[in-house]
C-alpha atoms as a PDB file:
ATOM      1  CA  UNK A   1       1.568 -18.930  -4.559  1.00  0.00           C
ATOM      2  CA  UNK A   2       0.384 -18.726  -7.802  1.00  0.00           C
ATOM      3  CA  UNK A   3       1.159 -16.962 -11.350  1.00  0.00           C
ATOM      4  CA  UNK A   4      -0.677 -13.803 -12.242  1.00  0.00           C
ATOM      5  CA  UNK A   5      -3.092 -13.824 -14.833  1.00  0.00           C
ATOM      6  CA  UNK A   6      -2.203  -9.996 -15.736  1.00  0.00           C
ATOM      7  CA  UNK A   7       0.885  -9.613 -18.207  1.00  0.00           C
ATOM      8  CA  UNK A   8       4.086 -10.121 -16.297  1.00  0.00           C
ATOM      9  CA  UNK A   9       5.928  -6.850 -15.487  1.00  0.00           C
ATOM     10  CA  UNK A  10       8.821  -5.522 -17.412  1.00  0.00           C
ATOM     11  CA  UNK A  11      11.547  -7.845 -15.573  1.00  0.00           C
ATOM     12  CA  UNK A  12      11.330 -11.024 -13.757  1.00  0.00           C
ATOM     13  CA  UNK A  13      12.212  -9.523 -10.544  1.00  0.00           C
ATOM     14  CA  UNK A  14       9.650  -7.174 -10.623  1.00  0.00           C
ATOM     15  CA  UNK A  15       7.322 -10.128 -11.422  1.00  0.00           C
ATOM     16  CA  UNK A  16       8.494 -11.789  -8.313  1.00  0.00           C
ATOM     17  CA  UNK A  17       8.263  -8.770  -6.105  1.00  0.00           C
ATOM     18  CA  UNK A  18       4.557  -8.026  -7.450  1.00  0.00           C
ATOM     19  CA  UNK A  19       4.010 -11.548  -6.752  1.00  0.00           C
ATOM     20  CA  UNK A  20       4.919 -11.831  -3.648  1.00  0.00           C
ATOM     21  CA  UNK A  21       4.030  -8.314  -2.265  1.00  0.00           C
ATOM     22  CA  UNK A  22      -0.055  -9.687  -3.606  1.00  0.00           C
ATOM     23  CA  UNK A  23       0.892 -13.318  -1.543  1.00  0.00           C
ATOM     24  CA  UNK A  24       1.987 -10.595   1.610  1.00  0.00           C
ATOM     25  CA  UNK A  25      -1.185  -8.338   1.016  1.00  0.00           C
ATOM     26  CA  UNK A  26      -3.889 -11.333   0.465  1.00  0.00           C
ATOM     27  CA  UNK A  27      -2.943 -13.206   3.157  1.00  0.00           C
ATOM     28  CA  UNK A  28      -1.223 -16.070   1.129  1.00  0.00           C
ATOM     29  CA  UNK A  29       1.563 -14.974   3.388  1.00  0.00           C
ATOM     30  CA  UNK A  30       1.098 -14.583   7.204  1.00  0.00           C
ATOM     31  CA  UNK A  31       2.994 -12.502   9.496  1.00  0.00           C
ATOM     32  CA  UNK A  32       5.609 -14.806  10.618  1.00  0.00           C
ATOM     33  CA  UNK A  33       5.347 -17.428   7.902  1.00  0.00           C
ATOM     34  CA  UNK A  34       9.117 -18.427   7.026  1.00  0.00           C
ATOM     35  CA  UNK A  35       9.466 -18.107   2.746  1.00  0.00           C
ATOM     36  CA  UNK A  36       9.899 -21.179   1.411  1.00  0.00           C
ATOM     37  CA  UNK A  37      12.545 -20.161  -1.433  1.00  0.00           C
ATOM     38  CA  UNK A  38      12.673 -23.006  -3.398  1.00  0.00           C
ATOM     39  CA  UNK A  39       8.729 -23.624  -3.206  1.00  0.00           C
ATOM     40  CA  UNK A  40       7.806 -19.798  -4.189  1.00  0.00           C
ATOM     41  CA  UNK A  41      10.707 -20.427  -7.108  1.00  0.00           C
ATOM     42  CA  UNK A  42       9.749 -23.234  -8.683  1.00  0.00           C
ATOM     43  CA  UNK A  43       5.506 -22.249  -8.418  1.00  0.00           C
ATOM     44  CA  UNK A  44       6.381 -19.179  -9.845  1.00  0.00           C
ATOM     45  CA  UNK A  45       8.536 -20.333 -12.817  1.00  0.00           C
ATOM     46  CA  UNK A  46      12.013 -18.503 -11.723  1.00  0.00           C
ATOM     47  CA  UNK A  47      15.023 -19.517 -10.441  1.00  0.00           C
ATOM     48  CA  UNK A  48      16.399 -18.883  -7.288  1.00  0.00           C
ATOM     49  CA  UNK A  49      18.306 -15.396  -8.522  1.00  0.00           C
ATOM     50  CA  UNK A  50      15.400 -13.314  -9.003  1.00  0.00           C
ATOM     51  CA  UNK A  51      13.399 -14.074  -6.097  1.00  0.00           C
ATOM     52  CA  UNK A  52      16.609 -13.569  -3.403  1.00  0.00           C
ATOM     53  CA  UNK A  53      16.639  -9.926  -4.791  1.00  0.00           C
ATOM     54  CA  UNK A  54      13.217  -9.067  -4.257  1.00  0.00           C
ATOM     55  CA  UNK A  55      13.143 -10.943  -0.891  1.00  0.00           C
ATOM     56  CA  UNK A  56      16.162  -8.096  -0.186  1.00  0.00           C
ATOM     57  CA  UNK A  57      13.788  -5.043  -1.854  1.00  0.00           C
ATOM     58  CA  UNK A  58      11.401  -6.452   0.870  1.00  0.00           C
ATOM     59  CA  UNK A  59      13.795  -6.555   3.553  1.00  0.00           C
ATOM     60  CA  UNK A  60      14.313  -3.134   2.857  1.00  0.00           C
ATOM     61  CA  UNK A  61      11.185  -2.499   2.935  1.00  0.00           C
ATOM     62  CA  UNK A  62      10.412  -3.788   6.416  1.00  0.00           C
ATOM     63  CA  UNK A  63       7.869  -6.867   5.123  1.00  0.00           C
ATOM     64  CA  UNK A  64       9.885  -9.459   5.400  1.00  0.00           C
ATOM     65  CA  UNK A  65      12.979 -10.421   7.633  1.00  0.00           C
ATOM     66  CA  UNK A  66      15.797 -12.698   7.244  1.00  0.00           C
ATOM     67  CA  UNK A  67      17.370 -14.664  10.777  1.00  0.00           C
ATOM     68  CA  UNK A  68      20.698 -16.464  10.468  1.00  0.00           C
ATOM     69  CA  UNK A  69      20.032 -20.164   9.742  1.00  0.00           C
ATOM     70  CA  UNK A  70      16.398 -19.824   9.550  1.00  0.00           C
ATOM     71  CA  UNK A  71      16.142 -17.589   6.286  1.00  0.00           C
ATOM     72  CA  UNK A  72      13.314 -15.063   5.530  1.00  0.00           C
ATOM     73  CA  UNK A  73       9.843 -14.595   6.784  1.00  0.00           C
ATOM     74  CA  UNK A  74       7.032 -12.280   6.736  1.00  0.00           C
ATOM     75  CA  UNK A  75       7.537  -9.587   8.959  1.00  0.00           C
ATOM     76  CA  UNK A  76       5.314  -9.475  12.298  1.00  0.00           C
ATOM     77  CA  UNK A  77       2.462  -6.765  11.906  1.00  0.00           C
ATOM     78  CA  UNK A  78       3.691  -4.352  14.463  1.00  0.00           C
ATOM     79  CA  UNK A  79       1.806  -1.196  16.008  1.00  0.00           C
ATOM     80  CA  UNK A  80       5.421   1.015  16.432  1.00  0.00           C
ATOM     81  CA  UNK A  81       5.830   0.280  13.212  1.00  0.00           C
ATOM     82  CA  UNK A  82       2.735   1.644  11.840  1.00  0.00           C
ATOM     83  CA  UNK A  83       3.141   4.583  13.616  1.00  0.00           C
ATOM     84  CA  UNK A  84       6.579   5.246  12.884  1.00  0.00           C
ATOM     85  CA  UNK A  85       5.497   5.276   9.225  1.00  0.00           C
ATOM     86  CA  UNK A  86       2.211   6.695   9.146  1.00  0.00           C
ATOM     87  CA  UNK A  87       4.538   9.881  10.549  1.00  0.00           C
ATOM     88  CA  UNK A  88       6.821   9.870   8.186  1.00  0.00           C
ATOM     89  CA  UNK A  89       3.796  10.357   5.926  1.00  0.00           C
ATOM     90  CA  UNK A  90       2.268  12.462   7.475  1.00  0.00           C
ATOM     91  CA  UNK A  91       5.257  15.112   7.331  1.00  0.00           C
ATOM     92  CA  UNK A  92       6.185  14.167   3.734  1.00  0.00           C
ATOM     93  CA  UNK A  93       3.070  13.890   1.956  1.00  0.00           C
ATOM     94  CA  UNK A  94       2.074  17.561   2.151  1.00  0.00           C
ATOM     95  CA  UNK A  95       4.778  18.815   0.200  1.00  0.00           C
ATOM     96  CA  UNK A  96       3.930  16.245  -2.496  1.00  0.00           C
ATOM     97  CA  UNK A  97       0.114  17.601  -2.366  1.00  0.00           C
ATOM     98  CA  UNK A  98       1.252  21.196  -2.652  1.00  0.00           C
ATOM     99  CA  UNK A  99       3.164  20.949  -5.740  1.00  0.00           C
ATOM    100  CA  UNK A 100       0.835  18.177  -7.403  1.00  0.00           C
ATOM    101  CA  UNK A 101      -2.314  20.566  -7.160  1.00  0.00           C
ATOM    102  CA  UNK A 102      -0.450  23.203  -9.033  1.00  0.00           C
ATOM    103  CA  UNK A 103       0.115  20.805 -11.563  1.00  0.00           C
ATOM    104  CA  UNK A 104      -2.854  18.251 -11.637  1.00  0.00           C
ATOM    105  CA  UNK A 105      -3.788  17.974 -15.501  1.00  0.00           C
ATOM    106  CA  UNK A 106      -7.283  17.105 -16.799  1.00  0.00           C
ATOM    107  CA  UNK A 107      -6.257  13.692 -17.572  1.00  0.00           C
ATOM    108  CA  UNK A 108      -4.382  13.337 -13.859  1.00  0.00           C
ATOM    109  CA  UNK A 109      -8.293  14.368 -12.743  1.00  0.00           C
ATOM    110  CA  UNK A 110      -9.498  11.531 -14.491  1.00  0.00           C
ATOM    111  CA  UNK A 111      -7.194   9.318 -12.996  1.00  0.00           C
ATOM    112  CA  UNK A 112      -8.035  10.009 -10.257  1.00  0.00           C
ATOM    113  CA  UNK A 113     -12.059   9.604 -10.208  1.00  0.00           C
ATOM    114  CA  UNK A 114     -11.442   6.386 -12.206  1.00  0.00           C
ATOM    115  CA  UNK A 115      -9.718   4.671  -9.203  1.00  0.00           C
ATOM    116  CA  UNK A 116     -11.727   5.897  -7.018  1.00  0.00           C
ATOM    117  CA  UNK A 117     -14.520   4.191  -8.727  1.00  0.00           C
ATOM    118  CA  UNK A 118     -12.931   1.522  -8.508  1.00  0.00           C
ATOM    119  CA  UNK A 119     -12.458   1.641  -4.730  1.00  0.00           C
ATOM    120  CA  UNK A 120     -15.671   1.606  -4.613  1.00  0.00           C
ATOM    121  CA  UNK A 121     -16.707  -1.577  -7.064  1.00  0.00           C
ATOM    122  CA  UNK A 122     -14.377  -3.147  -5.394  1.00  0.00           C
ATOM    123  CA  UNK A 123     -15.498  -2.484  -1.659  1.00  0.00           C
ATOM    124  CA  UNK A 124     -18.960  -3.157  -3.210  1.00  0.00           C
ATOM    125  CA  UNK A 125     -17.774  -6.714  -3.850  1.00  0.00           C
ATOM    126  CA  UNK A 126     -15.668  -7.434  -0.838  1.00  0.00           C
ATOM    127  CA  UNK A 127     -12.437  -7.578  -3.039  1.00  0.00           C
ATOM    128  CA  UNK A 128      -9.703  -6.122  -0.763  1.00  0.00           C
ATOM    129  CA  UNK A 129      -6.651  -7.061  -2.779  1.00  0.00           C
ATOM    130  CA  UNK A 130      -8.296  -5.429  -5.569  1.00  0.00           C
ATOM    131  CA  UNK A 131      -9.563  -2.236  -3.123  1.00  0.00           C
ATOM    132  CA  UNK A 132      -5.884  -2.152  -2.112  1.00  0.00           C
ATOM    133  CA  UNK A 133      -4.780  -1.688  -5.393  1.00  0.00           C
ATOM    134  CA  UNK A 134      -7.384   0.697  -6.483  1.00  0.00           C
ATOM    135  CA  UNK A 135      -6.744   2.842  -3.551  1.00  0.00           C
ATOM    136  CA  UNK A 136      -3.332   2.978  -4.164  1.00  0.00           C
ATOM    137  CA  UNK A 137      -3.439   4.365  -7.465  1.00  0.00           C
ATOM    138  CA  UNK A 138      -6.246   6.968  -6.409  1.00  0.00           C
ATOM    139  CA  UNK A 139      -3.355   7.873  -3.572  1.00  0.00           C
ATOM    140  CA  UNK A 140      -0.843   7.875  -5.976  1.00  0.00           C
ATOM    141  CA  UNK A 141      -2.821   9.515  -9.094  1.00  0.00           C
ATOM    142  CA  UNK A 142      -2.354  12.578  -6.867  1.00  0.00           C
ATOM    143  CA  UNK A 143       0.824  12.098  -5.210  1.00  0.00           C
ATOM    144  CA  UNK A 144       2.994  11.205  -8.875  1.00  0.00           C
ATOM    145  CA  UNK A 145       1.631  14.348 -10.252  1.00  0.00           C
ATOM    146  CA  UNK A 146       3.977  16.476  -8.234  1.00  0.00           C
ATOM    147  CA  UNK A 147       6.689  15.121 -10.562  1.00  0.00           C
ATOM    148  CA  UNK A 148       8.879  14.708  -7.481  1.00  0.00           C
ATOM    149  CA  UNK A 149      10.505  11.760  -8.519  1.00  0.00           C
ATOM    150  CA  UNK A 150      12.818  11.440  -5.148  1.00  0.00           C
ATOM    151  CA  UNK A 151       9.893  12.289  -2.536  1.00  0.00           C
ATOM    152  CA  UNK A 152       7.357   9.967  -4.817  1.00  0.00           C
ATOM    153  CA  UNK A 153       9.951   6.961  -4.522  1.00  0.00           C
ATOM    154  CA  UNK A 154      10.172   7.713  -0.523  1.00  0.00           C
ATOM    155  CA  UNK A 155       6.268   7.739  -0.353  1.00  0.00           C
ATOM    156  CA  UNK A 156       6.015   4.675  -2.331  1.00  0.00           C
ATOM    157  CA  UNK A 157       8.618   2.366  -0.115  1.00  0.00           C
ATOM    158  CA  UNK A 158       6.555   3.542   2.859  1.00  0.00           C
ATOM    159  CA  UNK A 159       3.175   2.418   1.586  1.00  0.00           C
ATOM    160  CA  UNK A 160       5.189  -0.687   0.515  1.00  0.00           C
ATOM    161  CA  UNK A 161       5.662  -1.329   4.200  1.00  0.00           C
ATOM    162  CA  UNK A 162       2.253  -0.999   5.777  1.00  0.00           C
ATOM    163  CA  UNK A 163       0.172  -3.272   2.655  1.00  0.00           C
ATOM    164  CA  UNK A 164      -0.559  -5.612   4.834  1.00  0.00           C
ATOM    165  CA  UNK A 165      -2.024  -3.331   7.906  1.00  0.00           C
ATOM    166  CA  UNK A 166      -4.208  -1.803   4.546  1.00  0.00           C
ATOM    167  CA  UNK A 167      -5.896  -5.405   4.464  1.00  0.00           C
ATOM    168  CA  UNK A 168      -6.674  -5.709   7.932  1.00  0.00           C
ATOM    169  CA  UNK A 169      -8.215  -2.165   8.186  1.00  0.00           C
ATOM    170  CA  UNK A 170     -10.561  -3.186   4.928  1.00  0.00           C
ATOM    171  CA  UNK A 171     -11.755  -6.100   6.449  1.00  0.00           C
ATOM    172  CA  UNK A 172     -14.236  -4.152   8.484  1.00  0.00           C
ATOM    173  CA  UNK A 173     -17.100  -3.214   6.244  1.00  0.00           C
ATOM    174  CA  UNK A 174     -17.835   0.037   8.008  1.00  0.00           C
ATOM    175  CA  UNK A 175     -13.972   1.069   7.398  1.00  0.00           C
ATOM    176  CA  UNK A 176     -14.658   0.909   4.038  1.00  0.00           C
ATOM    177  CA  UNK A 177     -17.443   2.812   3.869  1.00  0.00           C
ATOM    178  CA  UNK A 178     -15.240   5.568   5.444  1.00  0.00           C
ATOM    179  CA  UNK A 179     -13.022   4.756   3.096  1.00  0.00           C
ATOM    180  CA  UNK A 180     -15.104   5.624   0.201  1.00  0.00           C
ATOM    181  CA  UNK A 181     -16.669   8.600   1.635  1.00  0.00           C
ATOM    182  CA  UNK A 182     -12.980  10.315   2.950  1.00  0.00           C
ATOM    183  CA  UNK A 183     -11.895   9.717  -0.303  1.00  0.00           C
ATOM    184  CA  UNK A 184     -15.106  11.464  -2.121  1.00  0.00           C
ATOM    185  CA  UNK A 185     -14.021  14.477   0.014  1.00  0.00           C
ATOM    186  CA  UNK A 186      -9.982  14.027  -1.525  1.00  0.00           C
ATOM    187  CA  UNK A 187     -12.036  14.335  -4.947  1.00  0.00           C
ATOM    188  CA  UNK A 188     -14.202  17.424  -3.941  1.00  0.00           C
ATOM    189  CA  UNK A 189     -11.154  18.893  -3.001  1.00  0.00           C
ATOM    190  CA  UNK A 190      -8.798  18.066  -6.125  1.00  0.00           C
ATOM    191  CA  UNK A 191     -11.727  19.398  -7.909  1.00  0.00           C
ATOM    192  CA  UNK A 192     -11.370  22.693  -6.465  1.00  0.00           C
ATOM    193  CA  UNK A 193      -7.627  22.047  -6.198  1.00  0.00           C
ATOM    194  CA  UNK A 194      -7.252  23.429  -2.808  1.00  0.00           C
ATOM    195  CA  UNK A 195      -4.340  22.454  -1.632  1.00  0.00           C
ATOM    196  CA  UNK A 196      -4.911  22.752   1.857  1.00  0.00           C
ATOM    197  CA  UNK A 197      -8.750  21.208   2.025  1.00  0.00           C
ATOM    198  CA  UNK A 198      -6.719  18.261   0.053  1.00  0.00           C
ATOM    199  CA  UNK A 199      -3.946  18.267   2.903  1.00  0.00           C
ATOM    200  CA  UNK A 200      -6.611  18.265   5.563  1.00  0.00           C
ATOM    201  CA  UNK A 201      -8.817  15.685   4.325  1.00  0.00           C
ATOM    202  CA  UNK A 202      -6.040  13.135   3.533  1.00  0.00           C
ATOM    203  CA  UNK A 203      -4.810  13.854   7.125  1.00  0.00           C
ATOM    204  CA  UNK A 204      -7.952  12.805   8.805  1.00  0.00           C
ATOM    205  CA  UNK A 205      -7.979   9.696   6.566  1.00  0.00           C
ATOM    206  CA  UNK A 206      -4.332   8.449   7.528  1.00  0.00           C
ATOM    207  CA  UNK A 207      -5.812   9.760  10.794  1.00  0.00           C
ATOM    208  CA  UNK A 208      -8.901   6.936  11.269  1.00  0.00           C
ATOM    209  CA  UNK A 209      -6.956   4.451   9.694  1.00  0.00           C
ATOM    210  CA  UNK A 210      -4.083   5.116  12.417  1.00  0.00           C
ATOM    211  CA  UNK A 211      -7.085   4.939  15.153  1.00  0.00           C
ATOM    212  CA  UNK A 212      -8.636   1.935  13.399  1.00  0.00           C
ATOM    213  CA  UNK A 213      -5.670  -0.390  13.318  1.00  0.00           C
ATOM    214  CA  UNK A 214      -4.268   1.354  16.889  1.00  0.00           C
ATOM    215  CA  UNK A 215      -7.459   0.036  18.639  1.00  0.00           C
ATOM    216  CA  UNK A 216      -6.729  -3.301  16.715  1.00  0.00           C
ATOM    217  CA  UNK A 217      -3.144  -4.122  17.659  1.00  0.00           C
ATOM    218  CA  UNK A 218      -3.064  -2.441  20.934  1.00  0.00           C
ATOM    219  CA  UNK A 219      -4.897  -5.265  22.918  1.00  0.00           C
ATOM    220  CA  UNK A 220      -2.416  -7.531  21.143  1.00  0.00           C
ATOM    221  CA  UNK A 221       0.418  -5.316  22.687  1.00  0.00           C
ATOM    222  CA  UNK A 222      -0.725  -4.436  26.117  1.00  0.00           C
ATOM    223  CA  UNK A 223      -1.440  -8.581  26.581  1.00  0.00           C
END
């Protein structure tokens, strides 16, 4: 683990959590690597306090899990899993995208096309922490402006969960070329802001990344 060079966030848990949710999403931290506590704490800077509660926000989260006398670890990438929550997406985000298009601003427009360039100079340079983040706030640049602030919160925890499956998927260089085309077609469509062109086409993106990572961990599973 190591310190962020970006300005700490507005607490120290939060600091933690965005530290370790970058360790979870890089790789730093495995799927089934136990967490040393002390370790993380004292290469970090915190104490103990701070880092137990966002090892529970985790928890809850699915991405890491605790075992009695053996404390927490990264959670196992699982295909069910994946699933599970790329359905609970799929039924949720739609009602996000209908209300945001009827109230996606100019600037919310420019949000959006910024992080999507971004996506792209990032993909460009084989970054994929920084691609993850990018495409998360092009995802999210839409999905906040429906001013939802229950549903966004819901959305949010489940992207939480599946970070890690994001990385794998962008390790292929031809994923994220689809990447960055599918999410040229989201723009064409907030352009027009067509809600259901924009429903569609971020349907058959969740949709290849599902089949992408499916044809990943299923040989895994079946074996």
């Amino acid at each position: 683990m190591r310190e962020s060079m970006r300005s700490r966030p507005p607490t120290v848990q939060e600091f933690v959590l965005e530290e370790l949710r970058r360790a979870v999403v890089s790789g730093e931290l495995k799927p089934g690597q136990p967490i040393r506590q002390e370790a993380i704490a004292a290469d970090l800077g915190v104490s103990r306090v701070p880092l137990r509660e966002a090892l529970k926000i985790l928890e809850g989260e699915g991405q890491v899990v605790h075992r009695p006398h053996r404390g927490y670890m990264v959670a196992e990438l699982s295909l069910p899993d994946l699933l599970e929550v790329y359905r609970i997406r799929e039924i949720l985000e739609p009602e996000a995208v209908r209300s945001a298009v009827e109230k996606l601003t100019d600037t919310d427009i420019e949000r959006i096309i910024a992080a999507q360039h971004d996506v792209e100079m990032s993909s460009a340079q084989g970054d994929l922490q920084a691609m993850t983040v990018a495409n998360r706030r092009f995802h999210f640049a839409i999905i906040d402006a429906c001013q939802m602030s229950r549903l966004v919160r819901i959305i949010r925890n489940l992207w939480n969960a599946t970070d890690a499956y994001r990385s794998v998927y962008y390790n292929s260089a031809g994923n994220r070329e689809r990447v960055e085309h599918e999410h040229r077609g989201i723009v064409e469509a907030v352009l027009r802001r067509d809600a259901e062109q924009l429903i569609q086409a971020l349907a058959e993106h969740r949709a290849h990344a599902v089949d992408a990572l499916s044809a990943i961990f299923e040989p895994a599973v079946e074996g």
